[in-house]
Protein backbone atom coordinates (compact mmCIF):
# COMPACT_ATOMS: atom_id res chain seq x y z
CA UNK A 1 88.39 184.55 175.31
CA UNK A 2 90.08 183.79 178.74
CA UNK A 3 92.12 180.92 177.29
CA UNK A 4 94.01 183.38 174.93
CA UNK A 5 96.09 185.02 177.28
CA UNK A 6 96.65 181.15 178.63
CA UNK A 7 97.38 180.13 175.05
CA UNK A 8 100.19 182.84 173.95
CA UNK A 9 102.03 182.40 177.59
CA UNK A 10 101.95 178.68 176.44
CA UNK A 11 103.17 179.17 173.09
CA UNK A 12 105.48 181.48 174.07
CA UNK A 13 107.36 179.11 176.74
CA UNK A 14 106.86 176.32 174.02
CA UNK A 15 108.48 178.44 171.32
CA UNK A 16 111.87 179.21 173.48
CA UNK A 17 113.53 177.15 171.50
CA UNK A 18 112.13 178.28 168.05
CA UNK A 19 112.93 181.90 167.93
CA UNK A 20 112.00 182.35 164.20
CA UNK A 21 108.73 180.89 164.55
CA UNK A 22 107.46 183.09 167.49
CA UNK A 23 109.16 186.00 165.76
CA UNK A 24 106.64 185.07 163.10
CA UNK A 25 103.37 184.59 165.29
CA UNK A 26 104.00 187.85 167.17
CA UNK A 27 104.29 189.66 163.58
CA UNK A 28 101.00 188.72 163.25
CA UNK A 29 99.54 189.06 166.74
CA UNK A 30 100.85 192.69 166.12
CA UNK A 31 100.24 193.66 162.87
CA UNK A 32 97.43 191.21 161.04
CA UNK A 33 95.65 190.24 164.33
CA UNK A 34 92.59 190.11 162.57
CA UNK A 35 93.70 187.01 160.54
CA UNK A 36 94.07 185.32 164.08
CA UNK A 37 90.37 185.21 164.23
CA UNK A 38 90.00 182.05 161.92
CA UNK A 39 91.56 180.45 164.05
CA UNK A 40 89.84 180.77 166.97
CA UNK A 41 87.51 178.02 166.53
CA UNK A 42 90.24 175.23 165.61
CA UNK A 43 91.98 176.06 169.12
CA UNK A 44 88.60 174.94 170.72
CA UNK A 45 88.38 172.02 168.34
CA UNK A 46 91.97 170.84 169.00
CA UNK A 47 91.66 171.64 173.00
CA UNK A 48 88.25 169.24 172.35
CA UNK A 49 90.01 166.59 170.86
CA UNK A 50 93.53 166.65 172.37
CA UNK A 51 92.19 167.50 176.08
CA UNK A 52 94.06 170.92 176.77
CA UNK A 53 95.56 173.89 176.16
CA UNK A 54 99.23 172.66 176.61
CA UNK A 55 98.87 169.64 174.87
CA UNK A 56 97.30 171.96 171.82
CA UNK A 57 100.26 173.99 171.95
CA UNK A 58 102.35 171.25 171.94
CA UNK A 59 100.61 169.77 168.70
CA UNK A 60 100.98 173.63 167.19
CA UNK A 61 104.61 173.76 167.60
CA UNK A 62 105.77 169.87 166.83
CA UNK A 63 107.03 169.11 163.08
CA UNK A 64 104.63 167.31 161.13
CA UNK A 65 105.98 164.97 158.09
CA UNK A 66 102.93 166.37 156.13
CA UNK A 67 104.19 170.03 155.86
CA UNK A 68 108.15 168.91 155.22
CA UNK A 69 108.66 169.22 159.02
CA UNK A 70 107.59 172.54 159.75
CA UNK A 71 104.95 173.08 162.52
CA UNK A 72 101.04 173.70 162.20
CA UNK A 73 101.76 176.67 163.90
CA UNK A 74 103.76 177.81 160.78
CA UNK A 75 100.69 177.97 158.66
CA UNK A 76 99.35 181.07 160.46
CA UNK A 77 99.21 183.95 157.94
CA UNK A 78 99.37 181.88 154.78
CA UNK A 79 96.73 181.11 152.78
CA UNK A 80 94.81 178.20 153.80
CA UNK A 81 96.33 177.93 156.76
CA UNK A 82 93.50 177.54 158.87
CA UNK A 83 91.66 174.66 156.43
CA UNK A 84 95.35 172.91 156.15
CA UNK A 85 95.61 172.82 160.05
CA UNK A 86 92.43 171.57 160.50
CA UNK A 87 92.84 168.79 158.07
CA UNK A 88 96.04 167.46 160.28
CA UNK A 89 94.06 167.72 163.30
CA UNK A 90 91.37 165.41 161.33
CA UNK A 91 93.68 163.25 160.86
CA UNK A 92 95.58 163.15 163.95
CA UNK A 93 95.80 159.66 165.50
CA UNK A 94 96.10 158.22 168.05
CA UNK A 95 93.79 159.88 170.36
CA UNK A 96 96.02 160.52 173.52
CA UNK A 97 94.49 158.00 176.00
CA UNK A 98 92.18 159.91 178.07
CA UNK A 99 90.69 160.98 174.84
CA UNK A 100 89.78 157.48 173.51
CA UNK A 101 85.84 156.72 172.89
């Protein structure tokens, strides 16, 4: 719970440049929080595998090829969005260095 507050004022300096997407996420954060929740647990699996909360953020917020260039982060609120997020952090590669076995 104490890396939330860490997390948003991340996102939130990530997202200066991507005013519709953090218009998005703070519709959420203030009116579905609850669907926040699932999510939760893939922000400790991605801060597992990627080695911090910055770097996690920056994962969130970078286009990915697999959904048409829009950012994981985009997937908050839609159906799925959790499950789909999780499968491209799955499948992320490469490990950044310090996180090679």
């Amino acid at each position: 719970m104490n890396r939330i507050p860490e997390f948003l004022a991340l996102l939130e300096s990530e997202l200066v440049d991507q005013p519709d997407l953090y218009a998005d996420l703070r519709a959420v954060m203030q009116f579905e929080p609850y669907s926040l929740l699932p999510w939760l647990p893939l922000l400790d699996a991605a801060a597992h595998k990627l080695g911090d909360m910055p770097t996690v953020v920056k994962w969130l917020t970078c286009p990915h090829i697999d959904l048409d260039g829009a950012a994981p982060a985009s997937l908050v609120g839609s159906d799925n969005g959790v499950a789909r997020a999780r499968t491209l952090l799955e499948q992320y590669e490469p490990l950044p260095p310090w996180r090679q076995p």
